[in-house]
PDB file of N, CA and C in Angstrom:
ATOM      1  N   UNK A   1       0.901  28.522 -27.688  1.00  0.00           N
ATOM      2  CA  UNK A   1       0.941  27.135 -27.240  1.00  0.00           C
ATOM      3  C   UNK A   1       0.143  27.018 -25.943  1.00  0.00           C
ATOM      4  N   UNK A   2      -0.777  26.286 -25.891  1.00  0.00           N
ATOM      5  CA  UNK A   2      -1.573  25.540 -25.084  1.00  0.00           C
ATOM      6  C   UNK A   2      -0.882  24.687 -23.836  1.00  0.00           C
ATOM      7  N   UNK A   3      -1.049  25.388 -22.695  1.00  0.00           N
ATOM      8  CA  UNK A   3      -0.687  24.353 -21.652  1.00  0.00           C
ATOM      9  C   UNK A   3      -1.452  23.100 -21.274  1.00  0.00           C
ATOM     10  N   UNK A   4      -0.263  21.738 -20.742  1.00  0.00           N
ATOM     11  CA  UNK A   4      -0.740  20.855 -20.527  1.00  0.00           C
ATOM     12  C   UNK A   4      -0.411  19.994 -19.340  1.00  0.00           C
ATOM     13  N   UNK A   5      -1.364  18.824 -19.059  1.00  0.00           N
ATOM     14  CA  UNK A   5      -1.405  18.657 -17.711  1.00  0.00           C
ATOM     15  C   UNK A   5      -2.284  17.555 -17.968  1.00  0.00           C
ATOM     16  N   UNK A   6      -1.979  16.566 -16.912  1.00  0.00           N
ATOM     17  CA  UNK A   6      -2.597  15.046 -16.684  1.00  0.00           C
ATOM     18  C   UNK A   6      -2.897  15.273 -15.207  1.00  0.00           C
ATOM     19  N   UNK A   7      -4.155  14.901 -14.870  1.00  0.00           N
ATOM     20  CA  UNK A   7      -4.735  14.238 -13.422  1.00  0.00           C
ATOM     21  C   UNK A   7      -4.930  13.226 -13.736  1.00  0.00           C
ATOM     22  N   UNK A   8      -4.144  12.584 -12.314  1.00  0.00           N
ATOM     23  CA  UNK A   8      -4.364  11.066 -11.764  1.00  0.00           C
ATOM     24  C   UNK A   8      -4.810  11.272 -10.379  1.00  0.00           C
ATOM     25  N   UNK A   9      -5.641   9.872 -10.854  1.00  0.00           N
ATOM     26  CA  UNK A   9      -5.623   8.999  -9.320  1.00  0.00           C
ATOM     27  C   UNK A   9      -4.967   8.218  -8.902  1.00  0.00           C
ATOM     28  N   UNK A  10      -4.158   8.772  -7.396  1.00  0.00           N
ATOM     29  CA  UNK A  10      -2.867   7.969  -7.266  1.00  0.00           C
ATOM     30  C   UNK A  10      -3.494   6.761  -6.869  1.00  0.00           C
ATOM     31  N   UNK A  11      -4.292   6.419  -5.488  1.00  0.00           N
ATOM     32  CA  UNK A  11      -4.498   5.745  -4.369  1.00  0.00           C
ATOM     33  C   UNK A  11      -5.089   4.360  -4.997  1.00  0.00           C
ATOM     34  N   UNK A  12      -4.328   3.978  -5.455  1.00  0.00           N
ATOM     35  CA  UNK A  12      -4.960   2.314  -6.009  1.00  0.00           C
ATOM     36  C   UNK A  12      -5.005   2.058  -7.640  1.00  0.00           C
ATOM     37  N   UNK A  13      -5.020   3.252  -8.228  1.00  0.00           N
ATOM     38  CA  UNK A  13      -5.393   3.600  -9.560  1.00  0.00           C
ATOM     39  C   UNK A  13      -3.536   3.755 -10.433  1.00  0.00           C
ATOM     40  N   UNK A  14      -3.236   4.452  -9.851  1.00  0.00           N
ATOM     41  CA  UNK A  14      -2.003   4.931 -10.652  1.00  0.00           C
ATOM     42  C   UNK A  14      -0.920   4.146  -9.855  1.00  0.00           C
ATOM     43  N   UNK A  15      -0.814   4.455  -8.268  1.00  0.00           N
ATOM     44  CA  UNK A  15      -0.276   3.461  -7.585  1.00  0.00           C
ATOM     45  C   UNK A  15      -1.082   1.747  -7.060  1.00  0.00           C
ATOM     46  N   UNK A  16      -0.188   0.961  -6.709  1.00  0.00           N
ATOM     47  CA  UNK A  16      -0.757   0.310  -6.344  1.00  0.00           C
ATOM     48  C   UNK A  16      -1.467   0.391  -4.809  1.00  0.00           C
ATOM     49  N   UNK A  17      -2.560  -0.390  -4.572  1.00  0.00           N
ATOM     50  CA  UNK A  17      -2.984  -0.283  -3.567  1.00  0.00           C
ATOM     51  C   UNK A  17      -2.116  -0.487  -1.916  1.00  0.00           C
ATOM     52  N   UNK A  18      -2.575   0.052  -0.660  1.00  0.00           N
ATOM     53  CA  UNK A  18      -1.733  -0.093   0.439  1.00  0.00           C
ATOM     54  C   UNK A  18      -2.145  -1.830   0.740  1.00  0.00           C
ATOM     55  N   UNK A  19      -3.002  -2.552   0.018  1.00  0.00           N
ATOM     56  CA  UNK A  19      -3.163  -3.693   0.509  1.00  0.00           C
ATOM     57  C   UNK A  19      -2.561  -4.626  -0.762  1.00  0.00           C
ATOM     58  N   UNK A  20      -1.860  -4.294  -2.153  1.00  0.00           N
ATOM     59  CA  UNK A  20      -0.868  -4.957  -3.057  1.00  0.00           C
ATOM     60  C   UNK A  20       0.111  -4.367  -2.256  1.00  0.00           C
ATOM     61  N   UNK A  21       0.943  -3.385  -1.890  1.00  0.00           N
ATOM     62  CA  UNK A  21       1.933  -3.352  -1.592  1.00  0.00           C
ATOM     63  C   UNK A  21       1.821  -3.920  -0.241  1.00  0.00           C
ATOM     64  N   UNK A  22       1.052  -4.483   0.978  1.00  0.00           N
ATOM     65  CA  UNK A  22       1.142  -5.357   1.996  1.00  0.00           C
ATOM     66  C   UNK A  22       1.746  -6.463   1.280  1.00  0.00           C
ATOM     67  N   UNK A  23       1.389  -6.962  -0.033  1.00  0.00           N
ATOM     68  CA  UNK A  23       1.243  -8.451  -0.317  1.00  0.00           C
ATOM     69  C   UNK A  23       2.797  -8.975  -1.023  1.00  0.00           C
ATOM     70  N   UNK A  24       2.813  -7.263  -1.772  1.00  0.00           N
ATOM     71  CA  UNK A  24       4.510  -7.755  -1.938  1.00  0.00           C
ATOM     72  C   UNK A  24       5.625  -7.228  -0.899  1.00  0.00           C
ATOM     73  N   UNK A  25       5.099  -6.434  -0.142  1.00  0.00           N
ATOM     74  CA  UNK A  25       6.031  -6.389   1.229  1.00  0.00           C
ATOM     75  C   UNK A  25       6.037  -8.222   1.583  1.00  0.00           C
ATOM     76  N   UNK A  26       5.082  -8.697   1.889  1.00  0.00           N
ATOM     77  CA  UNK A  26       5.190 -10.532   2.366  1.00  0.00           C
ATOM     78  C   UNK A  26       5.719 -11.061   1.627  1.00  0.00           C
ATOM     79  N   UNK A  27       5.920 -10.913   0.188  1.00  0.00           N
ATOM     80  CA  UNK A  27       7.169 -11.783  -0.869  1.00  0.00           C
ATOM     81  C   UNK A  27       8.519 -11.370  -0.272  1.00  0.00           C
ATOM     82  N   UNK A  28       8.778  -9.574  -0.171  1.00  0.00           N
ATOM     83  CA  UNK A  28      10.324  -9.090   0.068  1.00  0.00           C
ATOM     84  C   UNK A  28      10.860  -9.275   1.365  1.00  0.00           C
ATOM     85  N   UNK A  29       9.836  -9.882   2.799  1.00  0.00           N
ATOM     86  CA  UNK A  29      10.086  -9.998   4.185  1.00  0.00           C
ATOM     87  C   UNK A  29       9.463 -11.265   4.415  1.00  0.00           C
ATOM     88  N   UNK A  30      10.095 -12.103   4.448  1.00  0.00           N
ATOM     89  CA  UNK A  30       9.580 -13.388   5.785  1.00  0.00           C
ATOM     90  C   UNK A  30       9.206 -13.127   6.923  1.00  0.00           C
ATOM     91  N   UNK A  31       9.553 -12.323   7.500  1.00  0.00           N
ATOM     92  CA  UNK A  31       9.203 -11.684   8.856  1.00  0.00           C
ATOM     93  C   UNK A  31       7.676 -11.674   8.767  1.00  0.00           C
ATOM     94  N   UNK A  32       7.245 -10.405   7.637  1.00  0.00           N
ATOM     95  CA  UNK A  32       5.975  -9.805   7.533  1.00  0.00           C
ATOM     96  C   UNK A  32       5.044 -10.983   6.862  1.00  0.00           C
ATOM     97  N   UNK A  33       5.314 -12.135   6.262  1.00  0.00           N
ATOM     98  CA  UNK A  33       4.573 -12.947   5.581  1.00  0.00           C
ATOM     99  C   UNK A  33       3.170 -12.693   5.873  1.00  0.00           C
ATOM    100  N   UNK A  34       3.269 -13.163   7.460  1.00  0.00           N
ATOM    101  CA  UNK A  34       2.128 -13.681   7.951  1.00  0.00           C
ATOM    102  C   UNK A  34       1.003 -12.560   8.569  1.00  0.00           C
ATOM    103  N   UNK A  35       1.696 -11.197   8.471  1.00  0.00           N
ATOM    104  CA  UNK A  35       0.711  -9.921   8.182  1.00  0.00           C
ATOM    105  C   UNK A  35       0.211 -10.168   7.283  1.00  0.00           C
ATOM    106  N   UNK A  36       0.992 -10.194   6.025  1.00  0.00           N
ATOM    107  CA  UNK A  36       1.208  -9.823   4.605  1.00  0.00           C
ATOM    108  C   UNK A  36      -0.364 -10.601   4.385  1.00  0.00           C
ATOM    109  N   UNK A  37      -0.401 -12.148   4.975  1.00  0.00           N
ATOM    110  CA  UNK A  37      -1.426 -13.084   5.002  1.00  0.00           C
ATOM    111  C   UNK A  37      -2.954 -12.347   5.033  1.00  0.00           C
ATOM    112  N   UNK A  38      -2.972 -11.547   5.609  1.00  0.00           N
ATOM    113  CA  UNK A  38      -4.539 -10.878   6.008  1.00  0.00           C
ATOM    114  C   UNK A  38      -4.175  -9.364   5.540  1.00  0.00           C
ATOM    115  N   UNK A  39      -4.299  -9.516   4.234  1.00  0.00           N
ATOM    116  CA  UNK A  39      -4.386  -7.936   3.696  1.00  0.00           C
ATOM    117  C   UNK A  39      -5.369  -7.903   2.932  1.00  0.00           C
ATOM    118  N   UNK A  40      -6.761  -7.459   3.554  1.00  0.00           N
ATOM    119  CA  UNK A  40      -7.935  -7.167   3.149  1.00  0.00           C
ATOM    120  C   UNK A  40      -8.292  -8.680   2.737  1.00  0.00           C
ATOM    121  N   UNK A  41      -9.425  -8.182   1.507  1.00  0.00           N
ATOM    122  CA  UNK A  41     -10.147  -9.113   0.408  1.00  0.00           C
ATOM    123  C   UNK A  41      -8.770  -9.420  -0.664  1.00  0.00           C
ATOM    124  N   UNK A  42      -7.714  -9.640  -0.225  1.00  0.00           N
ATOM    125  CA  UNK A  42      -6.550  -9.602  -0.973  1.00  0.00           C
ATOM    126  C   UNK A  42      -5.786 -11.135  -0.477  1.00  0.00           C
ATOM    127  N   UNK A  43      -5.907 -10.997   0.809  1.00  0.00           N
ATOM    128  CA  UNK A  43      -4.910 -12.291   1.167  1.00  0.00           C
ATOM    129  C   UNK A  43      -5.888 -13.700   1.461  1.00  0.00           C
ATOM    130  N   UNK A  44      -4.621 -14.337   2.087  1.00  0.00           N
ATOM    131  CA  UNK A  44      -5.108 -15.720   1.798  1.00  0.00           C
ATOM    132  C   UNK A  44      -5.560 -16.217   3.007  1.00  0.00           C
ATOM    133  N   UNK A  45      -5.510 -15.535   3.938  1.00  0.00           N
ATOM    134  CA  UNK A  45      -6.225 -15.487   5.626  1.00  0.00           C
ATOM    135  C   UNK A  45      -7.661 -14.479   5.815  1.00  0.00           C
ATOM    136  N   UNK A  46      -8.292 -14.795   6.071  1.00  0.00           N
ATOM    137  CA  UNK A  46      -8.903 -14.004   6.535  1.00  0.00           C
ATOM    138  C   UNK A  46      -8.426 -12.815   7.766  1.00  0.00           C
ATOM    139  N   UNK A  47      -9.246 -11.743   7.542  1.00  0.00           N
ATOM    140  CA  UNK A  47      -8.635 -10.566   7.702  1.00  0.00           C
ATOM    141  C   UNK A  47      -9.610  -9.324   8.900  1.00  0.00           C
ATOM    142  N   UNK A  48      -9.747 -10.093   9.954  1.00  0.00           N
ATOM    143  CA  UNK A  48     -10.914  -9.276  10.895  1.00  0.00           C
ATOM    144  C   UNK A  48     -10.791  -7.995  11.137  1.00  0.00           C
ATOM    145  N   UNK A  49      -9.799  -7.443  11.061  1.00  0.00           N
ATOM    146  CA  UNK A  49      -9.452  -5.632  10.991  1.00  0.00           C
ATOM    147  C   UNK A  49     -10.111  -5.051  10.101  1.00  0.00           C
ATOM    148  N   UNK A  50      -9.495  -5.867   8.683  1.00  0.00           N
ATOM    149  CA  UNK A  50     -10.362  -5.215   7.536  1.00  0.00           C
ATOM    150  C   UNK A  50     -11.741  -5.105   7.884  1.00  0.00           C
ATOM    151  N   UNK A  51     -12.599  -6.321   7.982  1.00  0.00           N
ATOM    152  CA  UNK A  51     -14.427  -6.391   8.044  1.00  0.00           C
ATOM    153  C   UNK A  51     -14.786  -5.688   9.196  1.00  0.00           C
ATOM    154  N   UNK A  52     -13.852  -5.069  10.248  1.00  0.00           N
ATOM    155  CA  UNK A  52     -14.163  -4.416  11.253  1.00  0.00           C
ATOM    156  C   UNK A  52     -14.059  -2.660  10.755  1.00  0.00           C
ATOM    157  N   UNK A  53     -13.331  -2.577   9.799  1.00  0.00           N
ATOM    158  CA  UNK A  53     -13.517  -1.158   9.481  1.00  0.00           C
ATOM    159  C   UNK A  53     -14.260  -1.140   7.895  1.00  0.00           C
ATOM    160  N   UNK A  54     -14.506  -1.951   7.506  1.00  0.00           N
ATOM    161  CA  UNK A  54     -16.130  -2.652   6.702  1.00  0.00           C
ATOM    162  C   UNK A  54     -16.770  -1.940   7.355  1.00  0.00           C
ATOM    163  N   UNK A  55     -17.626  -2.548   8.255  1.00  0.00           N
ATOM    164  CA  UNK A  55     -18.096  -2.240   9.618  1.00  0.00           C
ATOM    165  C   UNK A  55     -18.228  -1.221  10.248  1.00  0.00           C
ATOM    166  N   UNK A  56     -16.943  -0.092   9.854  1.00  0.00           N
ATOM    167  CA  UNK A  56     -17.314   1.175  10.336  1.00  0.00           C
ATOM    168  C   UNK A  56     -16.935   0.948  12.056  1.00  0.00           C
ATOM    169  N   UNK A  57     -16.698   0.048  12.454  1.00  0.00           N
ATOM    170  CA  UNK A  57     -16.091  -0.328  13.959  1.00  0.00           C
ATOM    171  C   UNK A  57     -14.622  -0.078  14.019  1.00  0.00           C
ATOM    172  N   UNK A  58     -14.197   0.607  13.095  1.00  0.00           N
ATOM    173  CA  UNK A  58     -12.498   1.258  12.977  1.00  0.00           C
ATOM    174  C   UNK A  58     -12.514   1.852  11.889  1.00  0.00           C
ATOM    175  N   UNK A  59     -11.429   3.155  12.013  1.00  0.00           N
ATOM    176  CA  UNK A  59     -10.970   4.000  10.885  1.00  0.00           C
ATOM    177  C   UNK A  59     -10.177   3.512   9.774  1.00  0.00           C
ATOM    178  N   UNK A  60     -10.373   3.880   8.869  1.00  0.00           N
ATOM    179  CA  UNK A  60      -8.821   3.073   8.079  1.00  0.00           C
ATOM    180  C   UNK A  60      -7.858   3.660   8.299  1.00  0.00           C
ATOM    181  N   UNK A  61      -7.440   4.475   8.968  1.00  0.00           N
ATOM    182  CA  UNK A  61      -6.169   5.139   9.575  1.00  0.00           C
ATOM    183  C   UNK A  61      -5.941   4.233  10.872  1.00  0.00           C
ATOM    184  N   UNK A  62      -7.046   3.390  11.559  1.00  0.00           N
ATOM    185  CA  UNK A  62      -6.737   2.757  12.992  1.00  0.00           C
ATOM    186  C   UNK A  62      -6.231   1.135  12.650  1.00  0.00           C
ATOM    187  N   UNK A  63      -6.640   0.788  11.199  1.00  0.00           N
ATOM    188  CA  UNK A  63      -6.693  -0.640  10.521  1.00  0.00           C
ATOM    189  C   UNK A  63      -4.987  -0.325   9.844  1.00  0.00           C
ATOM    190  N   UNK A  64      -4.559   0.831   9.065  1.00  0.00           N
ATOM    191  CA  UNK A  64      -3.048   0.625   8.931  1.00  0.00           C
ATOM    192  C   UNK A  64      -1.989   0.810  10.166  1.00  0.00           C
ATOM    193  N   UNK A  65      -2.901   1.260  11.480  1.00  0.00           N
ATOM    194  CA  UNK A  65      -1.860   1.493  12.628  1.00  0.00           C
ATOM    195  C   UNK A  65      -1.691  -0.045  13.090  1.00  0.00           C
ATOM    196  N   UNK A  66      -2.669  -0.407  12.798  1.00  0.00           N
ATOM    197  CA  UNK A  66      -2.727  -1.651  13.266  1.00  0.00           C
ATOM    198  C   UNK A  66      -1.621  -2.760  12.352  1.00  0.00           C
ATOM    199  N   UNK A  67      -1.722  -2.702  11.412  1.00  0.00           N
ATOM    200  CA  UNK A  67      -0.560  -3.152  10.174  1.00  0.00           C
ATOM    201  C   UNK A  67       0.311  -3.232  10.693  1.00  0.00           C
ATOM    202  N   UNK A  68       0.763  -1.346  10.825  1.00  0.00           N
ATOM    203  CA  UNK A  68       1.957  -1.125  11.045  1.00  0.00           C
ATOM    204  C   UNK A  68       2.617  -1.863  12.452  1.00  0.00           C
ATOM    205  N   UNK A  69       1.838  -1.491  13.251  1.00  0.00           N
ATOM    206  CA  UNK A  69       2.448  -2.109  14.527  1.00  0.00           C
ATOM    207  C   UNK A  69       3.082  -3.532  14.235  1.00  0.00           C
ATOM    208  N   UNK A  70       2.223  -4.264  13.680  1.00  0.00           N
ATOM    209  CA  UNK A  70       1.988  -5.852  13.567  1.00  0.00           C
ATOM    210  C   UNK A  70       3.263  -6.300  12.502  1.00  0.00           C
ATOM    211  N   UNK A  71       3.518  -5.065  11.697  1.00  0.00           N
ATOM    212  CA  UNK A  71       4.677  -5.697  10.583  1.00  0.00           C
ATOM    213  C   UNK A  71       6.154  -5.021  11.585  1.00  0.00           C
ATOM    214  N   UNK A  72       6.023  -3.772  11.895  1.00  0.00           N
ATOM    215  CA  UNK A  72       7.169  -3.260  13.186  1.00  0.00           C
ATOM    216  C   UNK A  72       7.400  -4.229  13.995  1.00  0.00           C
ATOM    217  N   UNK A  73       6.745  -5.265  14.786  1.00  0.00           N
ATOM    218  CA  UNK A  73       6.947  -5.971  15.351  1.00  0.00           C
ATOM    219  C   UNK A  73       7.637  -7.121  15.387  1.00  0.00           C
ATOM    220  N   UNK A  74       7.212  -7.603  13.365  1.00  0.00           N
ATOM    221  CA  UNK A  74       7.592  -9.114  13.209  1.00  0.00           C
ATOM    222  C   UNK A  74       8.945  -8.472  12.599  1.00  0.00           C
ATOM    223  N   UNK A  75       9.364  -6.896  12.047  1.00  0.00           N
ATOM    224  CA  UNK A  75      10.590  -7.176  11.372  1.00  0.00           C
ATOM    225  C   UNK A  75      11.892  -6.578  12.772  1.00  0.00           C
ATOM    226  N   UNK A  76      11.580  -6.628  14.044  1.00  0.00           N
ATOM    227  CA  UNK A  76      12.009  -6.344  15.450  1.00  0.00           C
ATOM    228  C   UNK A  76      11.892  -5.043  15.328  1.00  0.00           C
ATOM    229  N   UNK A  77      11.175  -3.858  15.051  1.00  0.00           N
ATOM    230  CA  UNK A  77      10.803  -2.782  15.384  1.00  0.00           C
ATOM    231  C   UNK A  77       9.389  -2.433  15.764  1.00  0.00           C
ATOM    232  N   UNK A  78       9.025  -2.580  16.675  1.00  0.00           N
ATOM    233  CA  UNK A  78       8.241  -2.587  17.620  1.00  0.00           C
ATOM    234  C   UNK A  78       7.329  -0.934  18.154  1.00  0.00           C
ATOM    235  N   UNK A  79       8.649  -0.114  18.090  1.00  0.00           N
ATOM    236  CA  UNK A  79       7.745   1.106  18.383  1.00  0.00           C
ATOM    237  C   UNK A  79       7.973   2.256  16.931  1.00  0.00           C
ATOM    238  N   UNK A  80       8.497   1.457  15.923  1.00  0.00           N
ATOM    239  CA  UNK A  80       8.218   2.803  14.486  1.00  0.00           C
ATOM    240  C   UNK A  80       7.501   3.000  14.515  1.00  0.00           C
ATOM    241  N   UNK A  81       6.935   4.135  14.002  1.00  0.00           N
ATOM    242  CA  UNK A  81       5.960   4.964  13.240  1.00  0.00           C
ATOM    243  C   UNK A  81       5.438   4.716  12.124  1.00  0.00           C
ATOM    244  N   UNK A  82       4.206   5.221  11.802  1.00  0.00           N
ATOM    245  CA  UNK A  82       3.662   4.304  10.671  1.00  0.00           C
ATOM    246  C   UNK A  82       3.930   5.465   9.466  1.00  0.00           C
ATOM    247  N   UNK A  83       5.212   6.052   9.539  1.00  0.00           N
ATOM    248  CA  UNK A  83       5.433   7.309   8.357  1.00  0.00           C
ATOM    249  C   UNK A  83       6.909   5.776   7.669  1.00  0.00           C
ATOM    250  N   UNK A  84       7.180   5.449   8.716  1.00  0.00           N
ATOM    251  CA  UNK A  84       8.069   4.591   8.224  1.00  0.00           C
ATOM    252  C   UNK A  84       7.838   3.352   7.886  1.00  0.00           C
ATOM    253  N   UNK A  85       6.432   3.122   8.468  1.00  0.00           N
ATOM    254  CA  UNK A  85       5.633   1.637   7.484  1.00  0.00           C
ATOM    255  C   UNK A  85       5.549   1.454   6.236  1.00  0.00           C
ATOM    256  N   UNK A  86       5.254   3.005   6.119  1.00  0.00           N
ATOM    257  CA  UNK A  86       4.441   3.703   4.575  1.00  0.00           C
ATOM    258  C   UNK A  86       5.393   4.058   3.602  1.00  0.00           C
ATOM    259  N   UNK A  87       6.842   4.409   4.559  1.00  0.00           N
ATOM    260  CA  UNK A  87       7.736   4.198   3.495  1.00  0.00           C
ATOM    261  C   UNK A  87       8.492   2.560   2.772  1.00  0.00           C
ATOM    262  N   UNK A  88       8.621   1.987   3.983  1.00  0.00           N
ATOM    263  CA  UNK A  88       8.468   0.461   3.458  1.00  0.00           C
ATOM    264  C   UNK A  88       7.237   0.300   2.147  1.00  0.00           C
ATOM    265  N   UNK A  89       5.964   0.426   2.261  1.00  0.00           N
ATOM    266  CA  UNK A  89       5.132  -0.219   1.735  1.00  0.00           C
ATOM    267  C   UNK A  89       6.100   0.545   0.639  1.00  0.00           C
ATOM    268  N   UNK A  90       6.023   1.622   0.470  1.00  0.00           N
ATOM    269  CA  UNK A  90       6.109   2.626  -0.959  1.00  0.00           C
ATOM    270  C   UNK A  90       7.179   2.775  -1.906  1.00  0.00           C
ATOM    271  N   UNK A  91       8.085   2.386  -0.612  1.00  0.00           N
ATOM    272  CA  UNK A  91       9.539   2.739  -1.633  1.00  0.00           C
ATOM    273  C   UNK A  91       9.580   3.583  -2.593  1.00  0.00           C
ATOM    274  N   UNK A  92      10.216   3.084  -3.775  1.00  0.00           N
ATOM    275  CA  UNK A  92      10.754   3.982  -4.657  1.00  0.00           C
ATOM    276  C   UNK A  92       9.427   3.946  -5.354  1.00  0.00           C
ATOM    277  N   UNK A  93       9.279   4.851  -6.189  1.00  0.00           N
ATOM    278  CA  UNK A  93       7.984   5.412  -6.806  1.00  0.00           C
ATOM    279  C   UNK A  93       8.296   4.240  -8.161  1.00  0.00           C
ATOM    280  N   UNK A  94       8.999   4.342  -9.101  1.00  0.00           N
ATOM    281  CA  UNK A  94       9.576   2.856  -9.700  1.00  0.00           C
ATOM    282  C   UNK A  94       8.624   1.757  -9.662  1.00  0.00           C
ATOM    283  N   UNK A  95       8.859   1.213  -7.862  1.00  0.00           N
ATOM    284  CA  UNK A  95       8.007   0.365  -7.686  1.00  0.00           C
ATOM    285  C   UNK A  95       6.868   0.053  -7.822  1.00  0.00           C
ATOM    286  N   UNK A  96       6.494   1.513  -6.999  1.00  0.00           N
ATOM    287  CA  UNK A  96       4.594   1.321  -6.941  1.00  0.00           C
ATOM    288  C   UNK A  96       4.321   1.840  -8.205  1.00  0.00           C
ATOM    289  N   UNK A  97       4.338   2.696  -8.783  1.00  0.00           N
ATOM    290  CA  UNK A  97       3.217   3.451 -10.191  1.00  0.00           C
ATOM    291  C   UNK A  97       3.327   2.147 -11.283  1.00  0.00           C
ATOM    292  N   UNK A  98       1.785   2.326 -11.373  1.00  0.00           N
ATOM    293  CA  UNK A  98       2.146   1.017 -12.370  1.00  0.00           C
ATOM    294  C   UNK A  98       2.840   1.696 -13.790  1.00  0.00           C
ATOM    295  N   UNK A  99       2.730   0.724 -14.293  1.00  0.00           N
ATOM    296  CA  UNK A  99       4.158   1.401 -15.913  1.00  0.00           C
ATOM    297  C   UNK A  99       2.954   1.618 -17.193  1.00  0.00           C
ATOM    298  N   UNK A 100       1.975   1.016 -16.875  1.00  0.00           N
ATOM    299  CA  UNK A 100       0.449   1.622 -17.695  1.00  0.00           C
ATOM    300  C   UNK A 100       0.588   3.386 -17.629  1.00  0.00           C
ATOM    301  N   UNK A 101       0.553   3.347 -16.130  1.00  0.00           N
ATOM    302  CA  UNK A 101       0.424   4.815 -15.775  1.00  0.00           C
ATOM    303  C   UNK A 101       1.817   6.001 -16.267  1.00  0.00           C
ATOM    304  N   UNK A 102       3.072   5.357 -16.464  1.00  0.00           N
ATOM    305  CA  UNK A 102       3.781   5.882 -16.932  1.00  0.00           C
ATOM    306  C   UNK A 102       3.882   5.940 -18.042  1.00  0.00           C
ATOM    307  N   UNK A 103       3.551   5.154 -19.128  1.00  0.00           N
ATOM    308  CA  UNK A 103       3.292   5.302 -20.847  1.00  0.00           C
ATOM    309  C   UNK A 103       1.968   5.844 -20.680  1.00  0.00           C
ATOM    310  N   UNK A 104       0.751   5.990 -20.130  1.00  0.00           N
ATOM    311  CA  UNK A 104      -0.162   7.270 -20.473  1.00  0.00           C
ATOM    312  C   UNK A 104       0.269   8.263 -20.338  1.00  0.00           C
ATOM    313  N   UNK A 105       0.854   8.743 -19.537  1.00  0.00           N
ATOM    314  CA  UNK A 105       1.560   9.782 -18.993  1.00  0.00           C
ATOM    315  C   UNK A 105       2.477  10.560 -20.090  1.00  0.00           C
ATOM    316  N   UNK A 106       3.313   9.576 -20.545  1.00  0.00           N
ATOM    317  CA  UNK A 106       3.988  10.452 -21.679  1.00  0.00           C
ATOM    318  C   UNK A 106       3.496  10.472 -22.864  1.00  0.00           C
ATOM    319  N   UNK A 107       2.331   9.623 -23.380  1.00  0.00           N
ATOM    320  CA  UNK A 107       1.936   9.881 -24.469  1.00  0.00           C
ATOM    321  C   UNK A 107       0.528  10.772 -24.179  1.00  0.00           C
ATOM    322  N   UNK A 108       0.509  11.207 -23.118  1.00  0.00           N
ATOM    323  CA  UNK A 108      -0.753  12.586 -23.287  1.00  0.00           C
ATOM    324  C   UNK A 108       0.067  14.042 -22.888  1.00  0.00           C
ATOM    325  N   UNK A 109       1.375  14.021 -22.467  1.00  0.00           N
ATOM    326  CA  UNK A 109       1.943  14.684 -21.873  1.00  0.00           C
ATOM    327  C   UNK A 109       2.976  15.126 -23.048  1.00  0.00           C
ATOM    328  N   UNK A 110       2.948  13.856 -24.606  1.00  0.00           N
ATOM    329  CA  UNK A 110       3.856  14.254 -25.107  1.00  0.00           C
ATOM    330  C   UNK A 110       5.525  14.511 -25.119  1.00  0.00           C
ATOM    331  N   UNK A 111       6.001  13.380 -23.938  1.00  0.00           N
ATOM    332  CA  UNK A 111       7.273  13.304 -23.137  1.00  0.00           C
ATOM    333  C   UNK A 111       8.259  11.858 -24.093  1.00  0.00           C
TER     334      UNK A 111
END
């Protein structure tokens, strides 16, 4: 018997993106709405962080610190860490993987 095995791409592909899960973090928090508002080419504000690391004038590690701060702030946490932003965005795995990705999964995996 032949071993088997699936590669994915998590980062937008299998999960949803860190800028869909901004957008339904702004459905699950009133607080964060108005972050939620400027998440990339995604929201309904324009979004100058994003076109600034477009731009190459910020990291995308300096554009989610920036998130983070900005959503820590509006939900009264102010000095978290952005390990705990990321768990907000991510939650339960449930949430993010899309369910495409979980029926490929078992029908190449045979599960």
């Amino acid at each position: 018997m032949s071993e088997r095995g699936l590669l994915l791409d998590l980062g937008g592909t299998a999960f949803g993106s860190g800028l869909e899960r901004l957008a339904v973090l702004g459905e699950r928090e009133p607080a964060a709405r108005s972050v939620a508002e400027r998440c990339g080419p995604l929201g309904p504000q324009p979004d100058p962080l994003w076109d600034a690391m477009l731009r190459g004038e910020i990291t995308e590690r300096a554009y989610w610190q920036a998130r983070s701060a900005e959503v820590g702030a509006a939900l009264g946490r102010p000095d978290w860490p952005i390990t705990a932003f990321m768990h907000l965005l991510y939650g339960l795995v449930e949430d993010v993987v899309r369910p495409e990705v979980f029926e490929r999964a078992r029908k190449e995996l045979g599960l």
